[in-house]
Protein backbone atom coordinates (compact mmCIF):
# COMPACT_ATOMS: atom_id res chain seq x y z
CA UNK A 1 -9.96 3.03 -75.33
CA UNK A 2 -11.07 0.56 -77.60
CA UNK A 3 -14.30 -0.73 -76.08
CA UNK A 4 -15.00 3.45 -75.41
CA UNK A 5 -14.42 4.03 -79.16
CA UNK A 6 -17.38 0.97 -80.07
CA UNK A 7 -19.52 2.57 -77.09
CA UNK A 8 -19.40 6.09 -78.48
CA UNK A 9 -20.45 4.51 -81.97
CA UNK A 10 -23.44 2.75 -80.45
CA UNK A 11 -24.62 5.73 -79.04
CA UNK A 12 -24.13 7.72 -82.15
CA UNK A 13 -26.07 4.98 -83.78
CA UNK A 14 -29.16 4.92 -81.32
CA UNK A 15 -29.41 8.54 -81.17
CA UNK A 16 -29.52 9.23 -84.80
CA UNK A 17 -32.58 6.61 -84.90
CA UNK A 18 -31.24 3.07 -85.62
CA UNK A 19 -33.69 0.59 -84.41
CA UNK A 20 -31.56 -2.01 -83.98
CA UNK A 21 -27.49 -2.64 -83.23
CA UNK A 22 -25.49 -5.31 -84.47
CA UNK A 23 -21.54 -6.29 -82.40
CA UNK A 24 -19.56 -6.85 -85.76
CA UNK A 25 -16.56 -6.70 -83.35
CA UNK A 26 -13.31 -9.12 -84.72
CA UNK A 27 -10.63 -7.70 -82.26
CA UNK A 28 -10.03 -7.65 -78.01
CA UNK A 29 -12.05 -9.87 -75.77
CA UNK A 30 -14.78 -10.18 -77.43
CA UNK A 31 -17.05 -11.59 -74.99
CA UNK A 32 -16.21 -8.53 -72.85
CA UNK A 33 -16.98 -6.39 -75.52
CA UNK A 34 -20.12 -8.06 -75.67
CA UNK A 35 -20.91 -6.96 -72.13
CA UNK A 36 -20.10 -3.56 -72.78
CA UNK A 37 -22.68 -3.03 -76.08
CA UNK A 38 -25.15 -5.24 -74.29
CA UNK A 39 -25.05 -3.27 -70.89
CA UNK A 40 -25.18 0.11 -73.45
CA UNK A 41 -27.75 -0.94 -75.31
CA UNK A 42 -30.93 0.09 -75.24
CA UNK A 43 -32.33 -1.69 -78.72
CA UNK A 44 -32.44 -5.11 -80.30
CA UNK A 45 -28.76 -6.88 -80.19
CA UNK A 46 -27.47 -9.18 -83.08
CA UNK A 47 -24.41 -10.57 -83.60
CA UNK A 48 -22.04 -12.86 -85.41
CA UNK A 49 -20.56 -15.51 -83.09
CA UNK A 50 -18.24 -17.41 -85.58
CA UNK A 51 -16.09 -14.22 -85.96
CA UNK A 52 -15.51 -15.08 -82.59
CA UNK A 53 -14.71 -18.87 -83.22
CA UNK A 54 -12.35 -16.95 -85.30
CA UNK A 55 -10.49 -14.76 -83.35
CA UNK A 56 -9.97 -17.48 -80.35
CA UNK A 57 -8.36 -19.68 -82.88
CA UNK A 58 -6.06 -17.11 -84.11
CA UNK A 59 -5.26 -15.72 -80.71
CA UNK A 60 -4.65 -19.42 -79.72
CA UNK A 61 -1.89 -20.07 -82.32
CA UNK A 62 -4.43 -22.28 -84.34
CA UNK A 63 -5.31 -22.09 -87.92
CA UNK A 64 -8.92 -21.84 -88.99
CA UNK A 65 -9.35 -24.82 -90.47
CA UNK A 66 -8.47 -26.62 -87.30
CA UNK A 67 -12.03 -24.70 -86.11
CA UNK A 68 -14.35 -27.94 -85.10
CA UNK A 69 -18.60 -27.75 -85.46
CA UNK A 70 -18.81 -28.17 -81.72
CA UNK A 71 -17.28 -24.92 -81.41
CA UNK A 72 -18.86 -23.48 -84.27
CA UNK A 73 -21.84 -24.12 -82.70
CA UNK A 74 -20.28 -23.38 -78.94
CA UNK A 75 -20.28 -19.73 -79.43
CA UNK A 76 -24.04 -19.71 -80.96
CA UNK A 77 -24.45 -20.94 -77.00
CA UNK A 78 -22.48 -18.72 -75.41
CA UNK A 79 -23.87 -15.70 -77.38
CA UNK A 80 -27.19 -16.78 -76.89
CA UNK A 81 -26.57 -17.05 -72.91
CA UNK A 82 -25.06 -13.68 -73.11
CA UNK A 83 -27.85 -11.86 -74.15
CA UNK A 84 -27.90 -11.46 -77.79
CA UNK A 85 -31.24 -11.01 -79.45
CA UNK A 86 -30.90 -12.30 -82.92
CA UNK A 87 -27.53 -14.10 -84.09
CA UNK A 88 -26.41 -14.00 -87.67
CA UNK A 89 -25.12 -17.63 -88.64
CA UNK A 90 -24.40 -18.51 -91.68
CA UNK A 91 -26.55 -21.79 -92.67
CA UNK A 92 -27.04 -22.17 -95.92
CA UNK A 93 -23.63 -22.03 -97.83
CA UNK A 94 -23.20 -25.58 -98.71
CA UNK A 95 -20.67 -27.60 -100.64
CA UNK A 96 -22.81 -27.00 -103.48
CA UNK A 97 -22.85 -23.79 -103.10
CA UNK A 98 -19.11 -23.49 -103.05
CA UNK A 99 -18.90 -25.94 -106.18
CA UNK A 100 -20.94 -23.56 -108.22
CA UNK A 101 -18.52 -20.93 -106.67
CA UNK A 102 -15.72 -22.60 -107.95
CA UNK A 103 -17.05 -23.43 -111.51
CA UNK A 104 -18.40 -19.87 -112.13
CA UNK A 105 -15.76 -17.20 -110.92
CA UNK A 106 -16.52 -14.32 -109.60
CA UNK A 107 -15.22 -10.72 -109.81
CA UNK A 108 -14.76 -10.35 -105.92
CA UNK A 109 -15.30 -13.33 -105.31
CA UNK A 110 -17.02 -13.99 -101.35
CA UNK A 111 -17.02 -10.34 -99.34
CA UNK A 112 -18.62 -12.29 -96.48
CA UNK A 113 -16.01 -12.72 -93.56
CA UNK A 114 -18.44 -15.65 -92.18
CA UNK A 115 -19.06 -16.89 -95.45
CA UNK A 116 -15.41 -16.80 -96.94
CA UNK A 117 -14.47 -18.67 -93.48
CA UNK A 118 -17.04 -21.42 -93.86
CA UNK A 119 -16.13 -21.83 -97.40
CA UNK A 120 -13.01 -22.23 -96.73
CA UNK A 121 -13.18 -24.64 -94.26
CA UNK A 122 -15.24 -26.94 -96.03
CA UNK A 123 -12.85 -27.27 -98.75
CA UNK A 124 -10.15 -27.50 -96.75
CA UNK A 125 -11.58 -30.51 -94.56
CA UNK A 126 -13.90 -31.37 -97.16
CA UNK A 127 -16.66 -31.24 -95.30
CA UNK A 128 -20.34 -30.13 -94.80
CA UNK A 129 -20.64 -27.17 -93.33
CA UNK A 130 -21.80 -27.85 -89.57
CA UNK A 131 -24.25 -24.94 -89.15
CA UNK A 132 -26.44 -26.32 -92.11
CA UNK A 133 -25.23 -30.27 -91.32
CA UNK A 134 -26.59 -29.78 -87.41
CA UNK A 135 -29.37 -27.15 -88.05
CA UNK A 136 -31.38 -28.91 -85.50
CA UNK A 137 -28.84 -28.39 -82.80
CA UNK A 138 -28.52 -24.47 -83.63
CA UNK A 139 -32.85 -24.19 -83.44
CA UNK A 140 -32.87 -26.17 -80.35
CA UNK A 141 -30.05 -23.51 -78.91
CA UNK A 142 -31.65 -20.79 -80.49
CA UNK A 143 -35.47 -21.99 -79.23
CA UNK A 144 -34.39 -22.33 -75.45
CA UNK A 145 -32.63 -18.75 -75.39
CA UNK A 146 -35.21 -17.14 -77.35
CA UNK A 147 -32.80 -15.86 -79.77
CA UNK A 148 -34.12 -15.08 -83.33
CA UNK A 149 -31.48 -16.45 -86.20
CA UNK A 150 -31.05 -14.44 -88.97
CA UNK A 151 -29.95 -16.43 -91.47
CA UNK A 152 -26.75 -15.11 -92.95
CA UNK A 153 -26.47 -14.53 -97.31
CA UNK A 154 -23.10 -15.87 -97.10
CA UNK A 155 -22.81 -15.23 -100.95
CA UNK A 156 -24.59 -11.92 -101.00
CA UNK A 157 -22.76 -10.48 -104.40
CA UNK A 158 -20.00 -7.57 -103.65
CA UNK A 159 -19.84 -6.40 -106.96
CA UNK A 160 -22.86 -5.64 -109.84
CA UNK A 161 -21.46 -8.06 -111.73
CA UNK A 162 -22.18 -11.14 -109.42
CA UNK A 163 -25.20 -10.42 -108.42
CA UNK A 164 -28.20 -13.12 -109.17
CA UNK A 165 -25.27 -16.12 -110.17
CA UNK A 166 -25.41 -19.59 -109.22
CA UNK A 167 -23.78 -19.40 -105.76
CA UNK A 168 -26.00 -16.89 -104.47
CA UNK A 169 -29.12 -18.14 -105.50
CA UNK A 170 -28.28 -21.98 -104.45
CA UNK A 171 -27.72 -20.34 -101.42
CA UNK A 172 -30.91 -18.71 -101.31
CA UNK A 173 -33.03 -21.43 -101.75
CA UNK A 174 -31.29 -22.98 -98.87
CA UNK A 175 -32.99 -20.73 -96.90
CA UNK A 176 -35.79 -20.76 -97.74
CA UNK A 177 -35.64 -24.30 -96.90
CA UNK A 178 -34.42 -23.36 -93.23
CA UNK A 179 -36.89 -21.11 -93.05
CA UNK A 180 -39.32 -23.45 -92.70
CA UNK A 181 -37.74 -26.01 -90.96
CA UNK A 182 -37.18 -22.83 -88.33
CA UNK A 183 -40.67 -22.19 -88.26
CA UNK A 184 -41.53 -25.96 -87.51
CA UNK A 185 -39.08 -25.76 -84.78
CA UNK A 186 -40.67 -22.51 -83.13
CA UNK A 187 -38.07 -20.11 -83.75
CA UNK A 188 -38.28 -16.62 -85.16
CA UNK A 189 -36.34 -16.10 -88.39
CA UNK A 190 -35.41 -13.44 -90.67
CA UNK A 191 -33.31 -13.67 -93.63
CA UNK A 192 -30.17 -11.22 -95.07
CA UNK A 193 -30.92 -10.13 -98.31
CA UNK A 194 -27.87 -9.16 -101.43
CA UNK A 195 -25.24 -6.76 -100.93
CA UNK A 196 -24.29 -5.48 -104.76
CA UNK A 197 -27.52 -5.16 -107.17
CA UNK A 198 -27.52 -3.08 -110.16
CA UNK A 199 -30.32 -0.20 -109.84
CA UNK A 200 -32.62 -1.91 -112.62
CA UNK A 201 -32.67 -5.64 -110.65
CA UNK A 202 -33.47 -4.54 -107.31
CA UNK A 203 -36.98 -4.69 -107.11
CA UNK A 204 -36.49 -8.49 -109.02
CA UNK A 205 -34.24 -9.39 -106.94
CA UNK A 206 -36.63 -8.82 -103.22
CA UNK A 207 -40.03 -9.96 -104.69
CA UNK A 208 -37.98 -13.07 -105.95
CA UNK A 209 -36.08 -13.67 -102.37
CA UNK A 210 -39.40 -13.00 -100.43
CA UNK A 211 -41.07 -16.08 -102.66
CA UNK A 212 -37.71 -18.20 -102.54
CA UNK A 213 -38.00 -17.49 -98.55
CA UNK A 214 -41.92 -17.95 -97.68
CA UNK A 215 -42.12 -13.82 -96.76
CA UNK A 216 -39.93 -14.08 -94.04
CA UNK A 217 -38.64 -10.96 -92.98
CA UNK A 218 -35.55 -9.47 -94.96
CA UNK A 219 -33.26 -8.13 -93.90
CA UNK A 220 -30.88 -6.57 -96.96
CA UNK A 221 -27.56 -4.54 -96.87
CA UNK A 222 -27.64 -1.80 -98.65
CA UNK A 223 -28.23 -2.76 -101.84
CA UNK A 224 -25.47 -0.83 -102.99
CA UNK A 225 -26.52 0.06 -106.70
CA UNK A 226 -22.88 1.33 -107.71
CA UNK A 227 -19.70 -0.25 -107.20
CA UNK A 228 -17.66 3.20 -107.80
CA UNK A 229 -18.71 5.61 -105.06
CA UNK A 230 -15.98 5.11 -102.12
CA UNK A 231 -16.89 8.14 -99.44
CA UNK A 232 -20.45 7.98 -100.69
CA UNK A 233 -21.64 4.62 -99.88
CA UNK A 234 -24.70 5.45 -97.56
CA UNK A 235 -26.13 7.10 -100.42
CA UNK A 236 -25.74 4.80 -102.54
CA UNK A 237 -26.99 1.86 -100.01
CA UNK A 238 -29.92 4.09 -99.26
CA UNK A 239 -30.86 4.29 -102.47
CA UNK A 240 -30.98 0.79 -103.23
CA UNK A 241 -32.71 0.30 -99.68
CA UNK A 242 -35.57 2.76 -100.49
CA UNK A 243 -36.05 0.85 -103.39
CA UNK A 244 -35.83 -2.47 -102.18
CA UNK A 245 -37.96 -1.61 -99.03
CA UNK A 246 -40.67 -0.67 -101.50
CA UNK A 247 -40.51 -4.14 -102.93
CA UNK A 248 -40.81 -5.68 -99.98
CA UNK A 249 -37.38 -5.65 -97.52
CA UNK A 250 -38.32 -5.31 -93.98
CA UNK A 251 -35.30 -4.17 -92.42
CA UNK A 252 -32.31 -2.19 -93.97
CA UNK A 253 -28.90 -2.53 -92.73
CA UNK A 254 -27.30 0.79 -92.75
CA UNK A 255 -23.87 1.47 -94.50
CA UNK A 256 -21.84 4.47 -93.91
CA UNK A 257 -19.34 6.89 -95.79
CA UNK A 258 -16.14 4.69 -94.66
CA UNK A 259 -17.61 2.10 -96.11
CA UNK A 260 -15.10 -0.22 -98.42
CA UNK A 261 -12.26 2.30 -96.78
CA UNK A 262 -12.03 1.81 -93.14
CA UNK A 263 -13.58 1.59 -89.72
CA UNK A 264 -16.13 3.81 -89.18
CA UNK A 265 -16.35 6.17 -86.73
CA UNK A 266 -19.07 8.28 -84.49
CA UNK A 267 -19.89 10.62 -87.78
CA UNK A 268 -19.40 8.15 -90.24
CA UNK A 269 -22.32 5.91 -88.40
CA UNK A 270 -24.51 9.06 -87.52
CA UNK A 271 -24.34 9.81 -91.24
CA UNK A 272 -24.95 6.21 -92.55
CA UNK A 273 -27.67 5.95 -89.98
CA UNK A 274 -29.50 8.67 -91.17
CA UNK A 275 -29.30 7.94 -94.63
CA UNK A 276 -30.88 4.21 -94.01
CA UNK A 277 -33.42 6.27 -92.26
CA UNK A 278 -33.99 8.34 -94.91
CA UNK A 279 -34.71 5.61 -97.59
CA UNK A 280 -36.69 3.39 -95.21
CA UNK A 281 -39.32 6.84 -94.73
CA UNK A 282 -39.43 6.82 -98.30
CA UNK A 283 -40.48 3.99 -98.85
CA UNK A 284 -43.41 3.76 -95.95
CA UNK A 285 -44.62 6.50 -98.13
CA UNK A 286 -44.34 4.79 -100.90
CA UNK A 287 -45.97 1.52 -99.76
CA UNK A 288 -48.88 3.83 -98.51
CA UNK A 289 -48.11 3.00 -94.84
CA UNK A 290 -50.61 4.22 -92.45
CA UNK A 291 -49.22 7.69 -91.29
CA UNK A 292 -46.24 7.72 -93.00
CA UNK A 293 -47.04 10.51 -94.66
CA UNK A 294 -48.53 12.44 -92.03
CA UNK A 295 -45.06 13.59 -90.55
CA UNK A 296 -44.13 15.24 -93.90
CA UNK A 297 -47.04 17.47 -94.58
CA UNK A 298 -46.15 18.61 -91.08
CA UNK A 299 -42.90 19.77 -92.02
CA UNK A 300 -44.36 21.00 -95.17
CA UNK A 301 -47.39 23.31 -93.18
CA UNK A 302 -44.31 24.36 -91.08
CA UNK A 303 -41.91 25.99 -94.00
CA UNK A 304 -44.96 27.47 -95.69
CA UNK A 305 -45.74 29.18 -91.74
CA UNK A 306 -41.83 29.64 -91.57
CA UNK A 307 -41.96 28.35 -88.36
CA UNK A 308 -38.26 27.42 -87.56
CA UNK A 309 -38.63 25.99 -84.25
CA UNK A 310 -41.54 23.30 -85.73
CA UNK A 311 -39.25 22.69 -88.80
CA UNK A 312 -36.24 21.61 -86.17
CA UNK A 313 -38.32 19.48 -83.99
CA UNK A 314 -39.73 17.33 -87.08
CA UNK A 315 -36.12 17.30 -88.66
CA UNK A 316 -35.38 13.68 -89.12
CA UNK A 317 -31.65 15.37 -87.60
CA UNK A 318 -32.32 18.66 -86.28
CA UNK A 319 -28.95 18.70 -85.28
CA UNK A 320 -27.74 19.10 -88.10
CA UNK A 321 -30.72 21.40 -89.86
CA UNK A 322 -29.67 24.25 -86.70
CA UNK A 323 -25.95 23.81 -86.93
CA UNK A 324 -26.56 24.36 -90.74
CA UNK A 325 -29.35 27.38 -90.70
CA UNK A 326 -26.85 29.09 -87.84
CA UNK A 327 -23.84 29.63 -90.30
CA UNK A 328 -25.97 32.04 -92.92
CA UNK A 329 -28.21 33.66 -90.73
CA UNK A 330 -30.22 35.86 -92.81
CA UNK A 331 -30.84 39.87 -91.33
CA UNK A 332 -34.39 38.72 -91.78
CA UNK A 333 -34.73 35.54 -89.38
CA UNK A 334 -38.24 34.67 -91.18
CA UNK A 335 -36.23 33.29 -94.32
CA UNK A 336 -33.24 31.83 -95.35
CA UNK A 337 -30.23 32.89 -97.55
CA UNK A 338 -31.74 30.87 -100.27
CA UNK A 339 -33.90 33.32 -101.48
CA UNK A 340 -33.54 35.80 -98.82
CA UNK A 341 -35.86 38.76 -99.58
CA UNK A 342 -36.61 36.93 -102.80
CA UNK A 343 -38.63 34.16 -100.55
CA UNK A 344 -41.40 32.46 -102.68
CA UNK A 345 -43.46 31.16 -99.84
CA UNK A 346 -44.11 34.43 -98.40
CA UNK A 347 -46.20 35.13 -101.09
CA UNK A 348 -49.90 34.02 -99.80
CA UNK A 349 -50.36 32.05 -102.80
C-alpha cells in the first residue's frame, strides 16, 4: 500500500506537467522503493541518498552519529548504480558553517533533514563533514555513473527572518567553490537555491547566488515569501518562484497545500504542481522567452471566439477548467454564469 500510495503521487505529478521527480522517501525499503519510482518514471530522477544512510542506521539499532563517510558516500554509489539521474548531497555545510550557526541563532534554526543530520554529526564527532572533506571521491562516483549532483543548500533559511545570515551564505560560497571544482572534474552541476525569502529580497537574493555560483543552474524551493499561510503554501512558493525565475532560477521545486502540515497526497501534488507551473509560465513571459507568449494569445483569441473546446485543450489543467464550467452550465452554452446574458465579449468591439 505504501509504495502504491508514492506511485499514485508520481503519476499525479507527471500528469499535471512536472518535468522532473525527486524520491524524498525516509520510510520502508528504500532501495525497493527506488525501483518502483524508477521503473514508473518516465522523467528525470533525483534523490537524496543520505536519508537513506539514515534510515539503515536507525532500522539497525544504531545512532546517527555512529554514521561513517564511507557510507555516507556508499549510498551516493548505490544510488548512482540504481539509476538516479541527479543526487542531492549536501557538500558545502562545513564546520564553519555550523560555527556561524551556533554564534548567530536562528528562529528555526536548520529545516534541512540532510543538513540538520550532517550538522549534527560533525559536532558530535567533531569532524569535517565527509561529502565536502572527500569531494573528489563523490565527482569521481558521480562522473562514472553520469549522475548530475545537485548540490544541496543545507542552510536554505525556513523562516523570513533567517534568510541572507551568515550560515547560509558561508554555505553558499562553498558552492560556488564546488561548482567549479565539479566542472574541472566533468560533471554536470546544479545548485539548490533558499527556501524562506521575504517578497522584497528575492530577486537580490538569485542574481547574488547565480554570481556566488558561476551561473550554474538553480534550482530554488519555493521561495516561500510568507511564513503564515499553512494550506496555501503552493501559492505562496509560486509566487516567490515566478519571481525568482525572472531573476534568473532555472528550475523551481514545487511545494504543495500540505506543505508544513503533512504528507502530501495525489491532490495536494497535482495542485502544487500546477501552481509551480503556473509561476515558471510567468516568468518565460516575463524574461521574453521565445514563444512563451504565443500559447496565451491563443487562449485569449479562443474566449473572445467563445470557443470552449480550444479554451480546454490550451488549459494549463483542463481537467479542472471542465469539471468547473460543468457545475453552472449556463441555458446559453456560448457564455458563462459570469456574466451570462450580460457577456462583454460578445460585443464585436
Amino acid at each position: 500500500m505504501l509504495y502504491r500510495n508514492r506511485i499514485k503521487k508520481l503519476k499525479a505529478a507527471v500528469d499535471a506537467g512536472a518535468d522532473a521527480i525527486m524520491d524524498l522517501s525516509t520510510g520502508g525499503n528504500l532501495r525497493e522503493v527506488r525501483a518502483a519510482i524508477r521503473e514508473n518514471c518516465p522523467v528525470t530522477l533525483g534523490s537524496v541518498p543520505v536519508y537513506e544512510v539514515i534510515s539503515n542506521a536507525i532500522d539497525a539499532g544504531t545512532t546517527p552519529r555512529d554514521i561513517t563517510g564511507d557510507q555516507m558516500l556508499e549510498a551516493v554509489r548505490l544510488h548512482a548504480k540504481d539509476g538516479i539521474d541527479f543526487v542531492t548531497v549536501h557538500c558545502g555545510l562545513t564546520m564553519r558553517c555550523v560555527e556561524h550557526l551556533q554564534n548567530n541563532r536562528r528562529i528555526a534554526g536548520v529545516v534541512s533533514r540532510g543538513g540538520s543530520f550532517l550538522a549534527r554529526w560533525m559536532i558530535n564527532n567533531k569532524t569535517e563533514n565527509p561529502y565536502y572533506e572527500r569531494f573528489d571521491e563523490l565527482l569521481a562516483i558521480c562522473k562514472e555513473n553520469e549522475v548530475t549532483i545537485s548540490l544541496g543548500d543545507g542552510l536554505r533559511p525556513g523562516a523570513l527572518a533567517d534568510a541572507g545570515d551568515r550560515a547560509q551564505m558561508e554555505e553558499l560560497y562553498n558552492l560556488g567553490d564546488l561548482v567549479l571544482r565539479a566542472r574541472e572534474a566533468g560533471v554536470q552541476v546544479m545548485v539548490e537555491g533558499p527556501g524562506h525569502v521575504p517578497l522584497q529580497d528575492v530577486e537580490a537574493q538569485i542574481r547574488m547566488q547565480k554570481v556566488a555560483c558561476h551561473d550554474a543552474p538553480f534550482y530554488v524551493l519555493g521561495p516561500l515569501v510568507t511564513d503564515v499561510a499553512p494550506g496555501y503554501d503552493h501559492i505562496v512558493g509560486a509566487i516567490g518562484g515566478a519571481l525568482a525565475a525572472k531573476a534568473g532560477a532555472d528550475f523551481l521545486c514545487f511545494l504543495t497545500p500540505a506543505e508544513h502540515l503533512r504528507l502530501p497526497d495525489a491532490q495536494d501534488t497535482k495542485e502544487g504542481v500546477i501552481a509551480s507551473r503556473i509561476a515558471a509560465h510567468a516568468a518565460d513571459i516575463a524574461r521574453g522567452l521565445p514563444h512563451a507568449r504565443d500559447w496565451d494569445d491563443a487562449m485569449s483569441k479562443a474566449r473572445k471566439a467563445m470557443d470552449w473546446d480550444s479554451q480546454f485543450s490550451l488549459c494549463m489543467d483542463p481537467e479542472t477548467a471542465r469539471a468547473r464550467r460543468a457545475e453552472a452550465m449556463p441555458d446559453d452554452s456560448s457564455v458563462c454564469t459570469m456574466c451570462s446574458e450580460l457577456c462583454a465579449l460578445k460585443d464585436d468591439l
